[in-house]
Every structure is written in C-alpha cells, then in structure tokens.
C-alpha atoms as a PDB file:
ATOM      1  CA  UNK A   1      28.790  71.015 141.220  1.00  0.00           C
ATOM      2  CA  UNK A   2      28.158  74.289 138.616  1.00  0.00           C
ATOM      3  CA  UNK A   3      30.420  74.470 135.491  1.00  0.00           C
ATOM      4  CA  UNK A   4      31.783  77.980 137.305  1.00  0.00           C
ATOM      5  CA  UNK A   5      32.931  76.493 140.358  1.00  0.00           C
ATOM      6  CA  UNK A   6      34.796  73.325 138.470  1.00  0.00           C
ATOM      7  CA  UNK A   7      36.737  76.293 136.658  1.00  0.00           C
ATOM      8  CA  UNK A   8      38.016  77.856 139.511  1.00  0.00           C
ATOM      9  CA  UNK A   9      41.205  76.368 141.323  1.00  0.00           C
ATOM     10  CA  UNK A  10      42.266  74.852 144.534  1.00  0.00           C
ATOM     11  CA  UNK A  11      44.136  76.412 146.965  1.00  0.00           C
ATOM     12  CA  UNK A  12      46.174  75.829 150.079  1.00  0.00           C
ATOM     13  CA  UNK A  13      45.980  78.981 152.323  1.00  0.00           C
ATOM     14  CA  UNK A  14      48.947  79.667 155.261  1.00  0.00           C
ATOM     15  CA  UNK A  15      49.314  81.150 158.241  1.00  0.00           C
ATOM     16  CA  UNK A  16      52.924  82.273 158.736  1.00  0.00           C
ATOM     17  CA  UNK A  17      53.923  83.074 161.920  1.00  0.00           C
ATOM     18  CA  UNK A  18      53.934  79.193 163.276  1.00  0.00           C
ATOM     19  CA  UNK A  19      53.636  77.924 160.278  1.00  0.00           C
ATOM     20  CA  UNK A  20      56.370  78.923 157.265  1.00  0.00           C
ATOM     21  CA  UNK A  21      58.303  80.855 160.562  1.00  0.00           C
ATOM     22  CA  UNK A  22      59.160  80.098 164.017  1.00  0.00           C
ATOM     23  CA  UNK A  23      56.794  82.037 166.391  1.00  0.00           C
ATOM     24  CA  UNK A  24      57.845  85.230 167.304  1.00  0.00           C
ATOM     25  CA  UNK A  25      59.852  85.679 170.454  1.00  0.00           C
ATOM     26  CA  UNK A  26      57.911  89.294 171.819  1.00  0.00           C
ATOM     27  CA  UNK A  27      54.595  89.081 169.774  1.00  0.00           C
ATOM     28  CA  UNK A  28      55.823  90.527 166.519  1.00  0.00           C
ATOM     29  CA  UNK A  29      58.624  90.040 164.023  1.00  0.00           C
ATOM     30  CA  UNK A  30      59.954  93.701 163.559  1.00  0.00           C
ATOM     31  CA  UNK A  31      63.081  92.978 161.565  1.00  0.00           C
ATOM     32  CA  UNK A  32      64.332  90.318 158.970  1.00  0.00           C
ATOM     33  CA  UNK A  33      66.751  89.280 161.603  1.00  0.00           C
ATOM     34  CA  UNK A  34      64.234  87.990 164.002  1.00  0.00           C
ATOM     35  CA  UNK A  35      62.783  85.761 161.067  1.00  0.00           C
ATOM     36  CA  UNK A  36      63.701  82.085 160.890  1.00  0.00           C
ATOM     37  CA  UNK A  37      61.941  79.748 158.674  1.00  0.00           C
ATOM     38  CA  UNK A  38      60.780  76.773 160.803  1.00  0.00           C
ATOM     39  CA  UNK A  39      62.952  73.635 159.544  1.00  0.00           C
ATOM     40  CA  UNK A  40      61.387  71.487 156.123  1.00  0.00           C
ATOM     41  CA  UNK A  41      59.614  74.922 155.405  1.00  0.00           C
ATOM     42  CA  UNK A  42      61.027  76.053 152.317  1.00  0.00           C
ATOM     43  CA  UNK A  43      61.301  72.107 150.873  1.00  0.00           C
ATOM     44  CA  UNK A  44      57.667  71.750 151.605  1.00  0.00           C
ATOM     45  CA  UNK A  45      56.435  74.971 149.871  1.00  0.00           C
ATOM     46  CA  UNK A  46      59.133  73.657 147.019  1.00  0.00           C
ATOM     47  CA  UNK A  47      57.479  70.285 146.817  1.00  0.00           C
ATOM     48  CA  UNK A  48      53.998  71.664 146.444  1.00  0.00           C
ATOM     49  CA  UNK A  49      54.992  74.248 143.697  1.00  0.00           C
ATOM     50  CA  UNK A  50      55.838  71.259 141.779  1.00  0.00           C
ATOM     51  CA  UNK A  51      52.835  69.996 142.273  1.00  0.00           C
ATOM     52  CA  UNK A  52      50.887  73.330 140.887  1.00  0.00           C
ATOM     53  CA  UNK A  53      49.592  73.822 143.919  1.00  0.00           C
ATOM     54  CA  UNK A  54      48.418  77.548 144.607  1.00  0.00           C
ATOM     55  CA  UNK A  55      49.755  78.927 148.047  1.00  0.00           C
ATOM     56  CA  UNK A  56      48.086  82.027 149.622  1.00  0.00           C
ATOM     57  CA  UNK A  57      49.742  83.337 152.876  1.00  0.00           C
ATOM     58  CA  UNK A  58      46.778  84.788 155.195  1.00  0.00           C
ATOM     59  CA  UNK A  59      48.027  86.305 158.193  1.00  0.00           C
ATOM     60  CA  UNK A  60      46.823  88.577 160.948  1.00  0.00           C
ATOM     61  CA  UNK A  61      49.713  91.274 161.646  1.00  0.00           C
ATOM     62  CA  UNK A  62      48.335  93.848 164.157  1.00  0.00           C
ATOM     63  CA  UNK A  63      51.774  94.853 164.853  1.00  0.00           C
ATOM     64  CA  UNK A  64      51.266  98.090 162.349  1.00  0.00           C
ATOM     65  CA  UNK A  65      47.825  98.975 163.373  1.00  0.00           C
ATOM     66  CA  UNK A  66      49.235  98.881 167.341  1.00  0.00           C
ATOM     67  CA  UNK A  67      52.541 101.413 166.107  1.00  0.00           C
ATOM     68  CA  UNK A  68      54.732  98.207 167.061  1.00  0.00           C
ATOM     69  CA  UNK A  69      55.937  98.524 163.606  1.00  0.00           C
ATOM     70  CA  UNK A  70      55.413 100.355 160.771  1.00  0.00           C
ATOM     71  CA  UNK A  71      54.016  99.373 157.556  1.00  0.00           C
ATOM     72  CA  UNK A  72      57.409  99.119 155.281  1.00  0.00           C
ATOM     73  CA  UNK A  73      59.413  97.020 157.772  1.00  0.00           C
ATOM     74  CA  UNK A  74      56.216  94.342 157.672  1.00  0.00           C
ATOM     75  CA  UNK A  75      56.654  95.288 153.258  1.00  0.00           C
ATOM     76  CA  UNK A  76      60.563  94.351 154.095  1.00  0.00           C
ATOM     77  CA  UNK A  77      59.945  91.056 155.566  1.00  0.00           C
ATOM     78  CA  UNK A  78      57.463  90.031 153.687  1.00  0.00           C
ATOM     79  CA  UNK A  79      59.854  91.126 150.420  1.00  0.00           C
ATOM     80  CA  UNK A  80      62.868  89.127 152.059  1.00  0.00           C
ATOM     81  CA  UNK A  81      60.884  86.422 152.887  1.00  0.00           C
ATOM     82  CA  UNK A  82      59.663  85.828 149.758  1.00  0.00           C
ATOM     83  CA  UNK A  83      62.672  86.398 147.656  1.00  0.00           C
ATOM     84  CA  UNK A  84      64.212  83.344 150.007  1.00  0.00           C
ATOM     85  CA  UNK A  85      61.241  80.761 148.617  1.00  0.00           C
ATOM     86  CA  UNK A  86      61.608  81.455 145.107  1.00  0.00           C
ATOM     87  CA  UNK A  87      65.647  81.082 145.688  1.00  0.00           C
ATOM     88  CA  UNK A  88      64.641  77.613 147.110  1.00  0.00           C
ATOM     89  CA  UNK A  89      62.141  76.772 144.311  1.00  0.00           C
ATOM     90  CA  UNK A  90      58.897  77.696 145.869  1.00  0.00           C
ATOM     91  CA  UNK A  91      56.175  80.136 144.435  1.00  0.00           C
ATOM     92  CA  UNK A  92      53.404  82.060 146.544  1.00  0.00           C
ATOM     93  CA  UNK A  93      50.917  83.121 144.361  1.00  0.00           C
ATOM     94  CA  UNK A  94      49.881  85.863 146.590  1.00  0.00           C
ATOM     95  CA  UNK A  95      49.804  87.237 150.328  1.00  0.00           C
ATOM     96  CA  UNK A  96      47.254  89.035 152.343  1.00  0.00           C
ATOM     97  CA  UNK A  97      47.878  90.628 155.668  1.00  0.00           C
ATOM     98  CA  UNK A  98      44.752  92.357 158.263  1.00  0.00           C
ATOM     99  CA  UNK A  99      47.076  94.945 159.808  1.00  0.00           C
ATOM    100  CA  UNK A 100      44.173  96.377 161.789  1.00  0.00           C
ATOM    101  CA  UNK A 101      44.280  96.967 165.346  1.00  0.00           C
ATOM    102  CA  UNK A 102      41.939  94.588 166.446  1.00  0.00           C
ATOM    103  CA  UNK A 103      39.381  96.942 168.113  1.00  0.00           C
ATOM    104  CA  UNK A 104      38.937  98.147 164.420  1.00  0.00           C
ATOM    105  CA  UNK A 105      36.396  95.494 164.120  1.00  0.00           C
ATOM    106  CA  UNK A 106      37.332  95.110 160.748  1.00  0.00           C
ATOM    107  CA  UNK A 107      36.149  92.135 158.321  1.00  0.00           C
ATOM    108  CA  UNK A 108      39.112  90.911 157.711  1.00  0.00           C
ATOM    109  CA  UNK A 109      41.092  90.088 160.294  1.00  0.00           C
ATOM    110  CA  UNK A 110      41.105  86.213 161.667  1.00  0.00           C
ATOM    111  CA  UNK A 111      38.692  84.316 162.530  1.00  0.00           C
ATOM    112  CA  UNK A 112      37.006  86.534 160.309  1.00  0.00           C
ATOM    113  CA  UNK A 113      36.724  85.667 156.162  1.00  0.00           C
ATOM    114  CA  UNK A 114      37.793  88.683 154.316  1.00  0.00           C
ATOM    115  CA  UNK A 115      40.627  87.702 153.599  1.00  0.00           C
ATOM    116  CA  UNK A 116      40.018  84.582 152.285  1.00  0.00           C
ATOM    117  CA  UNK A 117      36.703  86.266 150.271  1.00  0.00           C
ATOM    118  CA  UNK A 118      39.255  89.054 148.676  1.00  0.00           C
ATOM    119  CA  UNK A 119      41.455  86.236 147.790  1.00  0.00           C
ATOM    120  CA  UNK A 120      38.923  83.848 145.851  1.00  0.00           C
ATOM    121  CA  UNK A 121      37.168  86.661 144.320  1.00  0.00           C
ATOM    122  CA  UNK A 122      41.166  88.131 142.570  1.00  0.00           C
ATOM    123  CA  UNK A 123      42.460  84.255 141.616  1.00  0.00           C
ATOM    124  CA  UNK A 124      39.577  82.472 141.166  1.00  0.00           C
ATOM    125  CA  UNK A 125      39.115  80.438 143.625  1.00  0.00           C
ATOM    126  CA  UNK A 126      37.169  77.620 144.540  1.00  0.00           C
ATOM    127  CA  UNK A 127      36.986  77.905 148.825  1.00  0.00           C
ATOM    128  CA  UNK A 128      35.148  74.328 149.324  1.00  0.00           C
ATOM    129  CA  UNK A 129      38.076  72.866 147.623  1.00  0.00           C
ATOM    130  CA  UNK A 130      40.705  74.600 149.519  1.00  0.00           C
ATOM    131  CA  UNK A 131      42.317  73.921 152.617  1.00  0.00           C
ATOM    132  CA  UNK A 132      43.657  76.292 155.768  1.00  0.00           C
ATOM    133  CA  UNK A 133      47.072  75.292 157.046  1.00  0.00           C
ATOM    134  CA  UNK A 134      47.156  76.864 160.513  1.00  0.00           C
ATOM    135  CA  UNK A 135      48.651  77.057 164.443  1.00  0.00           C
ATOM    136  CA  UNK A 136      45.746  78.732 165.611  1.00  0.00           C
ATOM    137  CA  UNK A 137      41.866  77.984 166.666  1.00  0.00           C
ATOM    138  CA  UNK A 138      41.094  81.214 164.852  1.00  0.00           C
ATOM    139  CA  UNK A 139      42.948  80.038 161.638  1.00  0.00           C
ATOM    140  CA  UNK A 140      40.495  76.699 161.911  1.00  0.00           C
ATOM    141  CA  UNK A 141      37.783  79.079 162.527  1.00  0.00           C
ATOM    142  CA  UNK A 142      38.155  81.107 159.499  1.00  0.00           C
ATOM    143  CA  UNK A 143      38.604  78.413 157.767  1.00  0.00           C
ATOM    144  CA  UNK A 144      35.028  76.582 158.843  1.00  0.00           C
ATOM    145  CA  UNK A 145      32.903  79.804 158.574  1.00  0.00           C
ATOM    146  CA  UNK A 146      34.564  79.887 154.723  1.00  0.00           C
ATOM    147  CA  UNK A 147      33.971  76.347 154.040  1.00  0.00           C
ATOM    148  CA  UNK A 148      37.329  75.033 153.533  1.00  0.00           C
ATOM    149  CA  UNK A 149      38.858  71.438 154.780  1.00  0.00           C
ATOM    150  CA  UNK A 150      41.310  72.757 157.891  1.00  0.00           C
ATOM    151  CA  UNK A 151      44.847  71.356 158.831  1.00  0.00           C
ATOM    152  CA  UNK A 152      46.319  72.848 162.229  1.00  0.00           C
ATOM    153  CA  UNK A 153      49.979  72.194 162.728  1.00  0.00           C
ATOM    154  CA  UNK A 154      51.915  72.373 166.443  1.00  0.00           C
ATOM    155  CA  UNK A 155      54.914  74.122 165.008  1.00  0.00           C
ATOM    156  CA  UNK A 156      53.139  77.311 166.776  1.00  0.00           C
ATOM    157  CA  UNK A 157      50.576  78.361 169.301  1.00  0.00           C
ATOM    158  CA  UNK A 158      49.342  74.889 170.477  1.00  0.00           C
ATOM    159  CA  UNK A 159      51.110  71.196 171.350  1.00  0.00           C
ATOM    160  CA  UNK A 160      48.853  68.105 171.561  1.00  0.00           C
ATOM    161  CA  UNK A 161      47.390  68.756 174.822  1.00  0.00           C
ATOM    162  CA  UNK A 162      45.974  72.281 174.023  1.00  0.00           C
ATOM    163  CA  UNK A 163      44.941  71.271 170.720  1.00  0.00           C
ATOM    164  CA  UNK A 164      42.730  68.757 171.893  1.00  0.00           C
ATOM    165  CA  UNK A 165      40.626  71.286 173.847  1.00  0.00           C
ATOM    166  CA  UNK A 166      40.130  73.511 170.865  1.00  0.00           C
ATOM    167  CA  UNK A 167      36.392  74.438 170.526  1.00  0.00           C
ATOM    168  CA  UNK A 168      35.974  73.384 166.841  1.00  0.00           C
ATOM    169  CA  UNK A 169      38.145  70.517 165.535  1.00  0.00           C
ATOM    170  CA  UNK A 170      40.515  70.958 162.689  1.00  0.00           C
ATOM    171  CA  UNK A 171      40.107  68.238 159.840  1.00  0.00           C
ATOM    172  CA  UNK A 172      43.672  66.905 160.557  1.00  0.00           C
ATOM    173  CA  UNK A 173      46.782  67.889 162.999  1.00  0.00           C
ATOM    174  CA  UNK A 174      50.143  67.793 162.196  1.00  0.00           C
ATOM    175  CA  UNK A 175      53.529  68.532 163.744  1.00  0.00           C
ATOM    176  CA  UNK A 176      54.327  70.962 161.307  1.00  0.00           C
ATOM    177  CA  UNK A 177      54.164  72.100 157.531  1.00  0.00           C
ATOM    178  CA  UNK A 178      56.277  69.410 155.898  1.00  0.00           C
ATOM    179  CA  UNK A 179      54.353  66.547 157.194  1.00  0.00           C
ATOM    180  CA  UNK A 180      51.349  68.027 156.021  1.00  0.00           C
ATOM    181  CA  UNK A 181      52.377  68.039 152.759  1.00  0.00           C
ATOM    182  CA  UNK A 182      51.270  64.249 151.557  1.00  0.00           C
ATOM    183  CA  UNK A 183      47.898  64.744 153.027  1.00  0.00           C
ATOM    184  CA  UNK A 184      47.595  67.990 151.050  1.00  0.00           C
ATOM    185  CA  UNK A 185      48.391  66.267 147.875  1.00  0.00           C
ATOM    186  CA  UNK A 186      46.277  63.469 148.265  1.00  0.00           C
ATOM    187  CA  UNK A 187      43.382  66.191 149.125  1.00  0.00           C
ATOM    188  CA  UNK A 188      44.408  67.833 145.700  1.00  0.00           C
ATOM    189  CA  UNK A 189      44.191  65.181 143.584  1.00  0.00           C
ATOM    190  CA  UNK A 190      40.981  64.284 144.641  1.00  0.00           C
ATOM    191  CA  UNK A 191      38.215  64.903 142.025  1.00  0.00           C
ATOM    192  CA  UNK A 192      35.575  67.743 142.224  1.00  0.00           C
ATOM    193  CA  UNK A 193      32.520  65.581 142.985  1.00  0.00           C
ATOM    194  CA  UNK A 194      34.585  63.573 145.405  1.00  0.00           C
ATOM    195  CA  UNK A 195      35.146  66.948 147.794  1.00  0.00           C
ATOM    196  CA  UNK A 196      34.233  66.240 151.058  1.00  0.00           C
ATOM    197  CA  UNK A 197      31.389  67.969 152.104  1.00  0.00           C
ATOM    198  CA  UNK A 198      31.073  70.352 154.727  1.00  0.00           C
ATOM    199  CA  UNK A 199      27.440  70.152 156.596  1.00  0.00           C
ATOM    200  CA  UNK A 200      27.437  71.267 160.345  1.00  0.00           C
ATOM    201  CA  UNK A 201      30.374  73.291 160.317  1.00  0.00           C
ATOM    202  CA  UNK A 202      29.869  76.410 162.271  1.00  0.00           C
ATOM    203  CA  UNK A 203      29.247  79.700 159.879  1.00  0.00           C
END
C-alpha cells in the first residue's frame, strides 16, 4: 500500500434516516419534533468516539430540492441533532447532505460517490479502509462503486426478507447501529496490509 494512503484515516460513514433516526413517518423529517433517535444510537456513536473512530453522516435529503422543506429547518435538525450526540459523548467529525431534487442528476446524491469523494478529499481519507453503515441498497451501492467494506442495518428501509433480494450484497447485516458496533471495531483495528480487498465489486 503507498506511504500516502497509510497516512490517511479510517472512517465509518452513516446514513441517518434508518440508521442514527427512526424512519420518517411521511418521507421527510420537517421539524425537530418528528426526530427520534432509534434506541442504542447515541451509546453506539459514544462507544466509537472512544475508540477514535471518525464518523461522517452521508445522507440523501431531497426534501429541500422538492420545496418539502426549506434549507434552514434541514440546518435546524441537523444543529439539534448534533448538539444531542456531543451531550451524550459522541463526536461527528463532519456531515454531508445531496439536497438535490433527484431529476438534477447531480453527482452526489446516493448511489452516487460525491459525497463520499468530497469527504476523503477535506479529512483525509482513506475510502478502501472505510466502511458504509446503511438501510438502503443505494447506501451499499455507493459504498461498492467507492470501494469501501458495506454494513446494512434493518433499523430502516428493509427486514430480512427484503434484504436478501438486494441486487448487490452488503459485507455484513445487522439489526441496527449498536450491534454493528463490535464488528466495526474489529474492522478498525485491523492493520493496513490486512484490508480486505475489494476485486469484483461493481464500479
């Protein structure tokens, strides 16, 4: 592996809606009120802070870009939301949201990798040694075309059943966020030239 990559970090990359919050009840969370963080949530993001860990929330939130909601109230929640994890312990190193209406085409919203790209290119990190925590195929997607190990959790969009018929396979499934912790840090603490490669997966 090159001396540049070895420098640059790991990182855990999350969904939210399905994943730190309960899916939304009509499509969007417009208000704070409608937000509830899905149970073990906050105690998972907690447990890998402690661990250094760096956590990037990527999340598709057409909402704005279909005038379902405007800009500030999505600035709001975010604000609230985040004040709530560092009350509990955690840290998010940063947060990037594609509030495009989807027939914008644009680069960055999911399955699409601009997000992810934007991210790695501002904190320095290393994508083949990060992993995608998400309730969605285009989540696992994303995280495939980017080269990064996957982890889709049923907290969300899918159960078992649906899961199973997914086109392209996450590396692991899990009910939800806070049992996917111990498989995260056991992927973290594994070595650079012991990162699992990732031939075959669908660009």
């Amino acid at each position: 592996m090159p001396k540049a990559n070895r420098c640059k970090k790991r990182a855990v990359f999350l969904d939210r809606d399905g994943v730190i919050n309960l899916p939304p009840k009509h499509r969007f969370i417009r208000h704070w009120d409608e937000f509830r963080f899905i149970p073990g949530t906050l105690a998972a993001i907690r447990r890998m802070t402690v661990r250094k860990i760096a956590l990037v929330i990527i999340s598709n939130q057409s909402g704005v870009g279909r005038r379902i909601m405007s800009r500030a109230r999505l600035e709001e929640i975010h604000r609230r939301m985040m004040a709530a994890v560092r009350r509990h312990g955690g840290k998010i190193l940063a947060a990037y949201y594609c509030t495009h209406h989807p027939d914008r085409r644009c680069g960055c919203r999911k399955p699409k990798t601009g997000m992810l790209t934007k991210a790695a290119r501002e904190h320095g990190i290393d994508l083949n040694r990060s992993i995608v925590v998400g309730d969605r195929e285009t989540d696992i997607l994303m995280a495939h075309a980017a080269g990064c190990r996957s982890a889709l959790v049923l907290s969300g969009k899918h159960d078992r059943k649906s899961a199973s018929r997914l086109a392209v396979r996450p590396d692991k499934i899990f009910p939800d966020l806070s049992r996917t912790v111990p498989w995260i840090l056991k992927e973290m603490q594994k070595k650079p030239s012991a990162a699992i490669p990732t031939p075959g997966r669908p660009a």
